[in-house]
N, C-alpha and C. Protein backbone atom coordinates (compact mmCIF):
# COMPACT_ATOMS: atom_id res chain seq x y z
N UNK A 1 15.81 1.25 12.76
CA UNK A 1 14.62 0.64 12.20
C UNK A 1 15.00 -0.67 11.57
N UNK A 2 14.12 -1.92 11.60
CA UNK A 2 14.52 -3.32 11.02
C UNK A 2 13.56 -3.03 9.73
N UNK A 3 14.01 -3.05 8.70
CA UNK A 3 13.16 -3.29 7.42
C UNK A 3 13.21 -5.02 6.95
N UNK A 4 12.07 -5.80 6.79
CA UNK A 4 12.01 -7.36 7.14
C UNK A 4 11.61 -7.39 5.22
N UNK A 5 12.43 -8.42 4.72
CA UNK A 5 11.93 -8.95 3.14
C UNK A 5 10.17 -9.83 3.65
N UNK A 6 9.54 -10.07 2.66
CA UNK A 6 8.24 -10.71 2.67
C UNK A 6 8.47 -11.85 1.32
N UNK A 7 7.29 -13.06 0.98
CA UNK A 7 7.31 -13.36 0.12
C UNK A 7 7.44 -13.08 -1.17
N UNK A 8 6.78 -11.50 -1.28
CA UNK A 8 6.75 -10.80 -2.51
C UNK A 8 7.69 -9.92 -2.57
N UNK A 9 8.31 -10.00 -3.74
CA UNK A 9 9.73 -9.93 -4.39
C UNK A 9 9.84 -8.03 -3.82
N UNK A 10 10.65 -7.50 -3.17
CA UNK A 10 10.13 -5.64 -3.12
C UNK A 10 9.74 -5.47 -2.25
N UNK A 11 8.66 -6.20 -2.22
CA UNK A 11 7.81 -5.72 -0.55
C UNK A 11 8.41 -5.83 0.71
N UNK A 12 8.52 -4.88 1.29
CA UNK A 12 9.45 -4.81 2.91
C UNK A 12 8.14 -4.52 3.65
N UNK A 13 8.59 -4.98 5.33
CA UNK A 13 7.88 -4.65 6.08
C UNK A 13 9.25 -3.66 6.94
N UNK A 14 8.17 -2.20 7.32
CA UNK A 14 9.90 -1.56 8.00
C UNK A 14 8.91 -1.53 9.65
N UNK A 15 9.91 -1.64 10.53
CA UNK A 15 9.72 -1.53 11.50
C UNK A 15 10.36 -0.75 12.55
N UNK A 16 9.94 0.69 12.84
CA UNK A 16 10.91 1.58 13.13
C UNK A 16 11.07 1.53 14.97
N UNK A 17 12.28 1.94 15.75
CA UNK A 17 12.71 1.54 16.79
C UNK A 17 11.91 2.94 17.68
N UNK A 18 10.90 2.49 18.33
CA UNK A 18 9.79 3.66 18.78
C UNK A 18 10.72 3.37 20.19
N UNK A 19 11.22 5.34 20.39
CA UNK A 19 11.60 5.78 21.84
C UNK A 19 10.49 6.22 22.72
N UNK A 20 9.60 6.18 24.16
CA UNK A 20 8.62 6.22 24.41
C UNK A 20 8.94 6.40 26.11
N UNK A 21 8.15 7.27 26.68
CA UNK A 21 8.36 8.37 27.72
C UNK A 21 7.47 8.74 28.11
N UNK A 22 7.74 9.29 29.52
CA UNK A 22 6.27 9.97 29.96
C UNK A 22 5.32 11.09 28.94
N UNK A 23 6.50 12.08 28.31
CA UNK A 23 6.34 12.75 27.30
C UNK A 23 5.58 11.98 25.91
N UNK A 24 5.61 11.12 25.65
CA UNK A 24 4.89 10.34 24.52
C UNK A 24 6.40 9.67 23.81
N UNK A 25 6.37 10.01 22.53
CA UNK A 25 7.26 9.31 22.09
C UNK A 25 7.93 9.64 21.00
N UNK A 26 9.18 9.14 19.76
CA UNK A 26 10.15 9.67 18.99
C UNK A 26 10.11 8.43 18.47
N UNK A 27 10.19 8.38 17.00
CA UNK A 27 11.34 7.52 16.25
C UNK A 27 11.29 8.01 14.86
N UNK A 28 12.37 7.34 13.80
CA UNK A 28 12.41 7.83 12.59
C UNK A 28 11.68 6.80 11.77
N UNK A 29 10.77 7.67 10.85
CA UNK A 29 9.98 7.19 10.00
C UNK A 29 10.64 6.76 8.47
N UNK A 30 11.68 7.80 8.08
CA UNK A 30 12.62 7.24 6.99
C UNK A 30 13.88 7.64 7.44
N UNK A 31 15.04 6.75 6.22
CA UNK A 31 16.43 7.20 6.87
C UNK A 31 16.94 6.43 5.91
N UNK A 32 17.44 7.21 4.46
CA UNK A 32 18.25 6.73 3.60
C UNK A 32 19.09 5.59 3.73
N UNK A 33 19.87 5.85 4.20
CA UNK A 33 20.84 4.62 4.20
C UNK A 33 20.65 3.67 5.10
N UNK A 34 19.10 3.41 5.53
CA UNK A 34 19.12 2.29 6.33
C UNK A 34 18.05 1.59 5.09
N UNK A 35 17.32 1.81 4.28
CA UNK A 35 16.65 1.59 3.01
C UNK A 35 17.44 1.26 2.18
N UNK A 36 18.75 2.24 2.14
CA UNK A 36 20.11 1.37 1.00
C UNK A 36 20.43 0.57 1.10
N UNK A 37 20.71 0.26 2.65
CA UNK A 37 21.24 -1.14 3.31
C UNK A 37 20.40 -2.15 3.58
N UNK A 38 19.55 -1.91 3.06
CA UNK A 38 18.04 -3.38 2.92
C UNK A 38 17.95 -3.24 1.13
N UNK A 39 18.35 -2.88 0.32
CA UNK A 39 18.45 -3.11 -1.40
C UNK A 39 17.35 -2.18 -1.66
N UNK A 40 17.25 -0.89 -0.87
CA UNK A 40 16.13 -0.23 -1.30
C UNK A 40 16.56 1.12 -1.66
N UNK A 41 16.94 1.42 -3.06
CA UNK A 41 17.48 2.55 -3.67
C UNK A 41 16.41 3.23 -4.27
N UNK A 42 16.13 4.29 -3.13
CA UNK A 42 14.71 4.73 -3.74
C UNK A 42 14.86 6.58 -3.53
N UNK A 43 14.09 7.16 -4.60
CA UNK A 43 14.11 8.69 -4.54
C UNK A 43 12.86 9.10 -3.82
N UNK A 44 12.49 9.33 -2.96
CA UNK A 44 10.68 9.74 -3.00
C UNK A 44 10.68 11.01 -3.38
N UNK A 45 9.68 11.48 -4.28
CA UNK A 45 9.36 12.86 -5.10
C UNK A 45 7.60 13.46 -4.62
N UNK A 46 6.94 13.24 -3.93
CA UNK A 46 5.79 13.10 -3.31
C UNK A 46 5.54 12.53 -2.51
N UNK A 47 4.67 13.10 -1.31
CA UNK A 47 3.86 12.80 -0.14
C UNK A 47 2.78 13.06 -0.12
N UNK A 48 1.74 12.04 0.47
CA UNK A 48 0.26 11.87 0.34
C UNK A 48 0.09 11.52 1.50
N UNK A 49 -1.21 12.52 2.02
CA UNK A 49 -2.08 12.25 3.22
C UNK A 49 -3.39 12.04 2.85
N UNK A 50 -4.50 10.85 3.77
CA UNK A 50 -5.66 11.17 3.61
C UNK A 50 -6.03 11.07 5.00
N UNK A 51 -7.21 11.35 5.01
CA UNK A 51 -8.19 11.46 6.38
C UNK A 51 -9.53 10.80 5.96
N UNK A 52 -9.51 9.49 6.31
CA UNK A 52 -10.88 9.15 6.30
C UNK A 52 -11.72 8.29 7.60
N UNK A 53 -13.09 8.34 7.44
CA UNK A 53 -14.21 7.67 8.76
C UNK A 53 -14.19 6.03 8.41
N UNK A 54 -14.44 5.59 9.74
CA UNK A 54 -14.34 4.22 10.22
C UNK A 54 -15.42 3.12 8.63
N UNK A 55 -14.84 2.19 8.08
CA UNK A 55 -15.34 1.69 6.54
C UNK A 55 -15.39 2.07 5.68
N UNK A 56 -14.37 3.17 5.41
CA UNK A 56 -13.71 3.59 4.56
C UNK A 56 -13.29 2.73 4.01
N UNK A 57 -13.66 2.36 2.05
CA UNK A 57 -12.50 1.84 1.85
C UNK A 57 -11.73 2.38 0.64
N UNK A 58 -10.65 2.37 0.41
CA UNK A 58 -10.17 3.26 -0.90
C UNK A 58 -8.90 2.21 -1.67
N UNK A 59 -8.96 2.07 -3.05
CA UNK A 59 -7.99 1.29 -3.77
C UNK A 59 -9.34 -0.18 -4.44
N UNK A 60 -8.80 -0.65 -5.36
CA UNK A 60 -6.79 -1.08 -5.44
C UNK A 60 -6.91 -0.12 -6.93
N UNK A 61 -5.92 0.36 -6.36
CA UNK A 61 -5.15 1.72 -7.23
C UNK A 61 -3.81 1.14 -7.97
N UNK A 62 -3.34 1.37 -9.02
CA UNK A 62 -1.85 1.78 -9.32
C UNK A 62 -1.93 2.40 -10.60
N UNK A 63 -1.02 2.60 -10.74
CA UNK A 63 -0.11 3.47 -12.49
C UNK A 63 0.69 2.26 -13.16
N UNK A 64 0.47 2.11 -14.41
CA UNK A 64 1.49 1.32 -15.52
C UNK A 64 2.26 2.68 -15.50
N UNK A 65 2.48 3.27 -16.66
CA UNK A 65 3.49 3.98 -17.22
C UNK A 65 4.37 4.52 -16.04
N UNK A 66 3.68 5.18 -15.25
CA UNK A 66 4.48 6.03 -14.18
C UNK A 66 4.32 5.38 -12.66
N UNK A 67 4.76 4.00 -12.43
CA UNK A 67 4.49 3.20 -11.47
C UNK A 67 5.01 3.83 -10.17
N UNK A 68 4.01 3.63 -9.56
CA UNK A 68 4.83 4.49 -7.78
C UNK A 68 4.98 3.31 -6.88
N UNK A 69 6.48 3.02 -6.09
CA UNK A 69 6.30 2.45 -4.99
C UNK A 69 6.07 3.31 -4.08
N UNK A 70 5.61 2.88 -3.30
CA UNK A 70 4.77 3.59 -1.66
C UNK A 70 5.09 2.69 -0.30
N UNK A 71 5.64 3.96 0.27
CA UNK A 71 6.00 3.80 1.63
C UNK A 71 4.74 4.30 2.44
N UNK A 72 4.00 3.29 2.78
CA UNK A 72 2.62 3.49 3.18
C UNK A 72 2.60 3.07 4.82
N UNK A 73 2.14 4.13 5.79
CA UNK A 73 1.81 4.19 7.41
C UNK A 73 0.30 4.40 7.74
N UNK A 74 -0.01 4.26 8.82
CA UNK A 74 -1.30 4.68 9.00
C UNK A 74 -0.69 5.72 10.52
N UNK A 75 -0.56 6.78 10.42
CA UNK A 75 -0.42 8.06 11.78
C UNK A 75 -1.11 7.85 12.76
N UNK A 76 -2.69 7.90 12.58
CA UNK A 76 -3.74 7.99 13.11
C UNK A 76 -5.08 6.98 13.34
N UNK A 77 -5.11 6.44 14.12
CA UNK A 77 -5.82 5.50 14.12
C UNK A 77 -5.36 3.68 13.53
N UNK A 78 -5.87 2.93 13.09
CA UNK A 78 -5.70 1.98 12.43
C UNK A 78 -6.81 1.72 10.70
N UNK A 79 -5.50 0.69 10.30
CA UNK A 79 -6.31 0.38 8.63
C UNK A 79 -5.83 -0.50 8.87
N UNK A 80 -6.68 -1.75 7.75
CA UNK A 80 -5.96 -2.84 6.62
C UNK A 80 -5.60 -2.47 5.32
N UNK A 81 -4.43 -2.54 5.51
CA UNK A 81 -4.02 -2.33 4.30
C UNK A 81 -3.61 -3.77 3.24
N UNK A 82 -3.44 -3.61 2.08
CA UNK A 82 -4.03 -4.38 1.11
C UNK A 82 -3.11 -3.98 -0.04
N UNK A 83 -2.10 -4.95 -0.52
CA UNK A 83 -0.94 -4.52 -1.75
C UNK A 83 -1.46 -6.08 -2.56
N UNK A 84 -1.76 -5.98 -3.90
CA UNK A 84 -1.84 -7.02 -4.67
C UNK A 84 -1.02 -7.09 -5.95
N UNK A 85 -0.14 -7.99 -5.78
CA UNK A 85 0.78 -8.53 -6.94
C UNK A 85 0.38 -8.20 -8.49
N UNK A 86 0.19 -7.46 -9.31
CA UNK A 86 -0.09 -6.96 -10.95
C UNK A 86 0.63 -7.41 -11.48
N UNK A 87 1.91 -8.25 -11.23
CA UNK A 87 2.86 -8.18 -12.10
C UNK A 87 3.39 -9.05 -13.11
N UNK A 88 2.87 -9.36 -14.08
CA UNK A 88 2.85 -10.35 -15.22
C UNK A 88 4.32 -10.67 -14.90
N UNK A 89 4.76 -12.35 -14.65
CA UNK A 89 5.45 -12.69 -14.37
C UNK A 89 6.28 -13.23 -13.23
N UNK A 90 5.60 -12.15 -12.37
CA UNK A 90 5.90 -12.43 -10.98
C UNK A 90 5.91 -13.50 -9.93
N UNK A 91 6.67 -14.33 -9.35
CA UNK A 91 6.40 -15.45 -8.59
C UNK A 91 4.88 -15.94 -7.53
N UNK A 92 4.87 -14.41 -7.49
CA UNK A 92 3.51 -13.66 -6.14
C UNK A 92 2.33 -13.31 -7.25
N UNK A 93 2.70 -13.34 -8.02
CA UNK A 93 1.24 -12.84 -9.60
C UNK A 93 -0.38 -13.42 -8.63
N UNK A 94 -1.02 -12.41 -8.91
CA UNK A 94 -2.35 -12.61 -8.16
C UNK A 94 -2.93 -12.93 -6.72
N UNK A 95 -1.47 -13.05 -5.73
CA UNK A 95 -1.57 -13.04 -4.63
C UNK A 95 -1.55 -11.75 -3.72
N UNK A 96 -2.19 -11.86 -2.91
CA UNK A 96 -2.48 -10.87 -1.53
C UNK A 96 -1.74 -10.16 -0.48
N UNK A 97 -0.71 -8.90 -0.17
CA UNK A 97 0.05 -9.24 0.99
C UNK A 97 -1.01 -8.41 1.81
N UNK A 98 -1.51 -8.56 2.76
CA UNK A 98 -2.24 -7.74 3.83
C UNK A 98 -1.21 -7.74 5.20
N UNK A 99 -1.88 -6.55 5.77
CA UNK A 99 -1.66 -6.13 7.39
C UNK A 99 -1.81 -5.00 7.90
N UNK A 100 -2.78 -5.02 9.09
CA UNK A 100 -3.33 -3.93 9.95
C UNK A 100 -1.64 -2.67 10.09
N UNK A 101 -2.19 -1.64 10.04
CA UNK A 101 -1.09 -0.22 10.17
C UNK A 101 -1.98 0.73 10.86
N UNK A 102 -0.82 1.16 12.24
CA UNK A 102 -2.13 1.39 13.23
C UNK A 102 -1.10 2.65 13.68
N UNK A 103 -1.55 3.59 14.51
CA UNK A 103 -0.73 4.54 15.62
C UNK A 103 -0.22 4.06 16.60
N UNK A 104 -0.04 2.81 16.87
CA UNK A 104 0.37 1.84 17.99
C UNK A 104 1.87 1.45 17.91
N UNK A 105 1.89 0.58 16.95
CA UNK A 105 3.47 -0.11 16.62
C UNK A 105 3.99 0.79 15.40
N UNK A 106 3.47 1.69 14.78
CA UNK A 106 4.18 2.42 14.06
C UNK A 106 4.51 1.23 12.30
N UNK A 107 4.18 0.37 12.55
CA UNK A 107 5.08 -0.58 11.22
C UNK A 107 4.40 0.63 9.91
N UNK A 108 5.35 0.42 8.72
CA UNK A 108 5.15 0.56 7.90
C UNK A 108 5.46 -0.63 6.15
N UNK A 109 4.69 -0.29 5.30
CA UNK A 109 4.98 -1.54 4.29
C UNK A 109 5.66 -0.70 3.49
N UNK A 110 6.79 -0.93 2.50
CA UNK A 110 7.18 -0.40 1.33
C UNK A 110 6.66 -1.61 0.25
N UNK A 111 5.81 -0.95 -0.69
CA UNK A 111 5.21 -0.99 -1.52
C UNK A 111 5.96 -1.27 -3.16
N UNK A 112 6.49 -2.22 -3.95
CA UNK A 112 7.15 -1.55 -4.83
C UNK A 112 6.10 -1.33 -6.27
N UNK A 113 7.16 -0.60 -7.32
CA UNK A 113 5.85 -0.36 -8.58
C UNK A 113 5.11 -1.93 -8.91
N UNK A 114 3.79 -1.81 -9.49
CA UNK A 114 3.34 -3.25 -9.92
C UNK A 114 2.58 -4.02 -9.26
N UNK A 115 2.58 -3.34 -8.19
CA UNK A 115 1.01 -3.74 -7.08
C UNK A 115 -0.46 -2.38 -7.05
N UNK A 116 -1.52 -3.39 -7.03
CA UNK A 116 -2.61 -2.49 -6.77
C UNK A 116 -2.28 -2.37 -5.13
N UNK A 117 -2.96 -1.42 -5.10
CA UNK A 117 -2.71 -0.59 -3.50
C UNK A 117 -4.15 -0.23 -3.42
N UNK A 118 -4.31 -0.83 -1.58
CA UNK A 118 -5.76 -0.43 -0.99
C UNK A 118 -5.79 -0.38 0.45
N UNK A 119 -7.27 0.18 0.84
CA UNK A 119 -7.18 -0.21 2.85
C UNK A 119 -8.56 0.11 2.87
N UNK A 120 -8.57 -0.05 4.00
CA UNK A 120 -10.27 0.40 4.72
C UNK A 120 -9.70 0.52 5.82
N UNK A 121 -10.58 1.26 6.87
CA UNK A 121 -10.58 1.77 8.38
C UNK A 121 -11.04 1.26 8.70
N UNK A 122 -10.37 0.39 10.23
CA UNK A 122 -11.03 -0.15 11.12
C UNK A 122 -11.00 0.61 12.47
N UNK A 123 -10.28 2.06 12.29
CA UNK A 123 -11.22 3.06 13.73
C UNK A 123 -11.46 3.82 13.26
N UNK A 124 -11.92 4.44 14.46
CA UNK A 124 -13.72 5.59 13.92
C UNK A 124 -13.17 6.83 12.97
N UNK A 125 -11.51 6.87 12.77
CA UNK A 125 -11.46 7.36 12.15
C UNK A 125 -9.52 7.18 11.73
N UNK A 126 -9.54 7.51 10.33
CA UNK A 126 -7.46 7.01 10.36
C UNK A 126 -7.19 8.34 8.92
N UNK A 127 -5.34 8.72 9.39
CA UNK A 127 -5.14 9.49 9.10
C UNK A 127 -3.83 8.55 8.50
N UNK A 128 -4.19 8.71 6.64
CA UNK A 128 -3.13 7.31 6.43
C UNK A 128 -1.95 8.45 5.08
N UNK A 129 -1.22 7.92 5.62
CA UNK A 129 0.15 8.70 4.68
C UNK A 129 1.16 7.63 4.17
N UNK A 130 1.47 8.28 2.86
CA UNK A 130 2.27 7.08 1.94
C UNK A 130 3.28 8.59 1.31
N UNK A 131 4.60 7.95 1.31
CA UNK A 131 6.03 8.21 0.05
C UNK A 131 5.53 7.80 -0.73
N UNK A 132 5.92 8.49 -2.45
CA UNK A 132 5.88 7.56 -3.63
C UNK A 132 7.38 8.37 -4.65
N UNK A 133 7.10 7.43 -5.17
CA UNK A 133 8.40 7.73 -5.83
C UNK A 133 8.58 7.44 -7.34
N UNK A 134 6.76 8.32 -7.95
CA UNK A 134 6.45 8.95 -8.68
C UNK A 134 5.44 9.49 -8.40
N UNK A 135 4.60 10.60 -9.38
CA UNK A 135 3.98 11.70 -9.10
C UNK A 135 2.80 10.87 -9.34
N UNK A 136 1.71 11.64 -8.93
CA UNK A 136 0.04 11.02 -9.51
C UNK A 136 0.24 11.63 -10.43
N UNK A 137 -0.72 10.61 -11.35
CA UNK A 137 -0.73 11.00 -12.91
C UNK A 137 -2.04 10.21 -13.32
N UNK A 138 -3.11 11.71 -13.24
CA UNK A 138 -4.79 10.77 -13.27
C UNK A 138 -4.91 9.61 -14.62
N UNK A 139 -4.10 10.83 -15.74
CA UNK A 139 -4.17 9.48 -16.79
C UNK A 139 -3.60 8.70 -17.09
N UNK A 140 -3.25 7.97 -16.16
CA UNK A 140 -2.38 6.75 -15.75
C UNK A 140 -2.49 5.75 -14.87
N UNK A 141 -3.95 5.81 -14.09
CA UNK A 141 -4.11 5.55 -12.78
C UNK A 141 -5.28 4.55 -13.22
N UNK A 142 -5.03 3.29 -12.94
CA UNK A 142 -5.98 2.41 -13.13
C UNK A 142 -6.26 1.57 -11.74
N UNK A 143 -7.09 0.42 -11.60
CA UNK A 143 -7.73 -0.15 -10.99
C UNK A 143 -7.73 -1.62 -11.05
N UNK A 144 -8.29 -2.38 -10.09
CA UNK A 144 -9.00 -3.78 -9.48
C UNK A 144 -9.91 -3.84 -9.02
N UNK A 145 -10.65 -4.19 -8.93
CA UNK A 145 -12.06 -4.08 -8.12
C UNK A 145 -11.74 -4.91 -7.07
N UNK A 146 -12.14 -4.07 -5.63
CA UNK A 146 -12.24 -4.22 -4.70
C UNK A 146 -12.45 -5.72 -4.03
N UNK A 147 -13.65 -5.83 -4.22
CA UNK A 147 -13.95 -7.21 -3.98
C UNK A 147 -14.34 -8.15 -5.22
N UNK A 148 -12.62 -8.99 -5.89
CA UNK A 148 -12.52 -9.41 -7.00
C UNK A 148 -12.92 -10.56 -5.76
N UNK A 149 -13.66 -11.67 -6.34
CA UNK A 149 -13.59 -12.93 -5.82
C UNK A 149 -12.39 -14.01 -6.16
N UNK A 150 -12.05 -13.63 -7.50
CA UNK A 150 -10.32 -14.41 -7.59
C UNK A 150 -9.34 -13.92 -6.89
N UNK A 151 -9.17 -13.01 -6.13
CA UNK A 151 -8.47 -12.42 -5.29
C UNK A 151 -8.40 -13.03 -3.98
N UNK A 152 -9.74 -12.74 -3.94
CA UNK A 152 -10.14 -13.25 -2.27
C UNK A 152 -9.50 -12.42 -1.27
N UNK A 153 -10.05 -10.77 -0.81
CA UNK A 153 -9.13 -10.71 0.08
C UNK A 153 -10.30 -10.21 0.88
N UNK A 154 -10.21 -10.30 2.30
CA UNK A 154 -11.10 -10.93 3.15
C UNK A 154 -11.45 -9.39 4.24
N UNK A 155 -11.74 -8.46 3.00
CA UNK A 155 -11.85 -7.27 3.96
C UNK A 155 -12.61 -6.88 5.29
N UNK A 156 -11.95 -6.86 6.68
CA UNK A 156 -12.69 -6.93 7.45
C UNK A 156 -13.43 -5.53 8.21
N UNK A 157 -14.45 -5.19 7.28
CA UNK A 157 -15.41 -4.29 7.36
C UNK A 157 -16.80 -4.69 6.54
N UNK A 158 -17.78 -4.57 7.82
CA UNK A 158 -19.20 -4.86 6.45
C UNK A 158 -19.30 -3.47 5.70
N UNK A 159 -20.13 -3.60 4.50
CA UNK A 159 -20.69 -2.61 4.00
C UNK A 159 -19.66 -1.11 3.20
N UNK A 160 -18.68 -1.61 2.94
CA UNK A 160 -17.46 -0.66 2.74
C UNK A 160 -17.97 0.55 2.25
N UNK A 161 -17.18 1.80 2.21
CA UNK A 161 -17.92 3.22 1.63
C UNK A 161 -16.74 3.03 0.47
N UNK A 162 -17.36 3.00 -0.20
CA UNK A 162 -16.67 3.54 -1.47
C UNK A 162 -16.75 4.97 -2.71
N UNK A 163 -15.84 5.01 -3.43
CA UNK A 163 -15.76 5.73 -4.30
C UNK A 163 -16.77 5.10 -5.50
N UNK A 164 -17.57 5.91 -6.33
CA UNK A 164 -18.38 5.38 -7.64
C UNK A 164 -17.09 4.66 -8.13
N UNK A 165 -15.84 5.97 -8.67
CA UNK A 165 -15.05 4.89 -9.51
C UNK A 165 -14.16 3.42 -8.91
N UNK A 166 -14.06 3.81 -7.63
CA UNK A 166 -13.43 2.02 -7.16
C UNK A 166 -14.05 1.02 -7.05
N UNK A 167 -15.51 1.42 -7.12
CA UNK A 167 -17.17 0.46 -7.64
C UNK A 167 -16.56 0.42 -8.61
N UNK A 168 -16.41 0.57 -9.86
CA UNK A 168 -16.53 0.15 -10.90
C UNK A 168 -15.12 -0.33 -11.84
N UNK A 169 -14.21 -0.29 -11.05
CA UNK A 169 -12.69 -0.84 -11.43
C UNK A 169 -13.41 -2.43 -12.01
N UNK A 170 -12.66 -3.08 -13.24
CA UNK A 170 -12.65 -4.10 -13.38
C UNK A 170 -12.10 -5.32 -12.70
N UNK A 171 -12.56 -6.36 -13.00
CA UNK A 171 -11.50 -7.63 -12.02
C UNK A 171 -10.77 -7.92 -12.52
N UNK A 172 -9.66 -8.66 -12.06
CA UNK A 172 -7.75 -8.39 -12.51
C UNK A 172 -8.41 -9.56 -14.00
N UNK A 173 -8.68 -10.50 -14.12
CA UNK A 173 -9.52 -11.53 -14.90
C UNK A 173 -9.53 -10.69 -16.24
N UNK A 174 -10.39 -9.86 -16.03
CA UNK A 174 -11.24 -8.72 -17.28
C UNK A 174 -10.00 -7.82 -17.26
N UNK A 175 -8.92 -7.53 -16.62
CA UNK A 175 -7.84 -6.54 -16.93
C UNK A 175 -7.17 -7.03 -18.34
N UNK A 176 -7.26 -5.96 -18.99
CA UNK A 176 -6.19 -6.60 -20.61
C UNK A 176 -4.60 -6.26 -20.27
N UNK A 177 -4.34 -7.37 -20.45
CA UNK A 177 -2.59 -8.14 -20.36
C UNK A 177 -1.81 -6.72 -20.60
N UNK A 178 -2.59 -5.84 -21.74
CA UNK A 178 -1.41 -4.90 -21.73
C UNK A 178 -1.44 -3.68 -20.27
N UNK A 179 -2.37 -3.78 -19.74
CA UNK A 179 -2.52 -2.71 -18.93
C UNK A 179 -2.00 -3.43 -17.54
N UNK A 180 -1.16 -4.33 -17.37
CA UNK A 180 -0.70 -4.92 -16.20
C UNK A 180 0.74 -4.54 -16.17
N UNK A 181 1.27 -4.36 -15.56
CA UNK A 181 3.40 -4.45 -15.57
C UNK A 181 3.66 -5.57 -15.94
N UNK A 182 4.97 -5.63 -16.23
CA UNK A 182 5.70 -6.71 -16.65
C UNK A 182 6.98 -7.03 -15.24
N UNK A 183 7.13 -8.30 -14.72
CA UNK A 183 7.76 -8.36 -13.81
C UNK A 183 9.52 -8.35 -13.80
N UNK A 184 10.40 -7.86 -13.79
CA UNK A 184 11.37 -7.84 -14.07
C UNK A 184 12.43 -7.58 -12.44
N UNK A 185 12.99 -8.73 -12.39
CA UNK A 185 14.53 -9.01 -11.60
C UNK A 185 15.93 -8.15 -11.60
């Protein structure tokens, strides 16, 4: 698998080496020491699946206290997925990383703590699974609103389905300074 650095400091794009046959196909989705050998010393302690219909959209999610990075795929179908910079300090602070994660090319993003995390479905239906490497912890779990206009991120679905509470996440703007991470090297 090639795991590729991005602008934002953490964020990998992994790209795993898909074997493919009349039979369908094989490759490895994680593999310790190829994550060590890209500066990625990570425990995962939880796995998360969801299943959702085509404009779906869910996030931007994260945790202060108990920050999870996420090794986030889409199995089934395709998403946009959607990681936004939280991180007081950060070079990337308030910027966007997007990219489609589909059952096709297999890519996956590693996620690190200090980004809101989101996606929507763009087929009729996607079966999306993420590593984290901390636990959910509801009272810890805050928000962005979806469509912050200082954000600008250019979700391509009309009419998104949402959750009441990801309606009502605040914009990073209205977020108080203490409820953001602090960026640290």
């Amino acid at each position: 698998m090639k795991i590729s650095k991005t602008e934002f400091p953490g964020l990998m794009i992994v790209e795993p080496y898909v074997h493919g046959d009349s039979r369908g196909y094989f490759f490895e989705s994680y593999r310790s020491e190829t994550f060590e050998n890209a500066g990625l010393h990570l425990t995962f302690v939880q796995d998360n699946q969801s299943k959702s219909k085509h404009g779906v959209l869910r996030g931007l999610h994260y945790q202060l206290k108990h920050g999870q990075g996420k090794l986030v795929r889409c199995t089934l179908g395709e998403v946009y997925d959607v990681a936004l910079d939280i991180r007081l300090g950060s070079p990337t602070f308030g910027k966007t990383f997007a990219m489609k994660l589909n059952d096709i090319d297999h890519h996956a993003i590693y996620i690190p703590p200090g980004f809101a995390h989101g996606f929507c479905v763009l087929s009729d239906e996607a079966i999306f699974q993420y590593k984290c490497t901390e636990k959910y912890n509801p009272e810890d779990e805050y928000g962005i609103r979806w469509n912050d206009e200082s954000v600008g991120i250019n979700w391509p679905v009309e009419s998104p389905v949402l959750s009441k509470r990801d309606q009502l996440f605040p914009l990073l703007a209205e977020q108080e300074k203490s409820l953001l991470p602090k960026f640290i090297t």
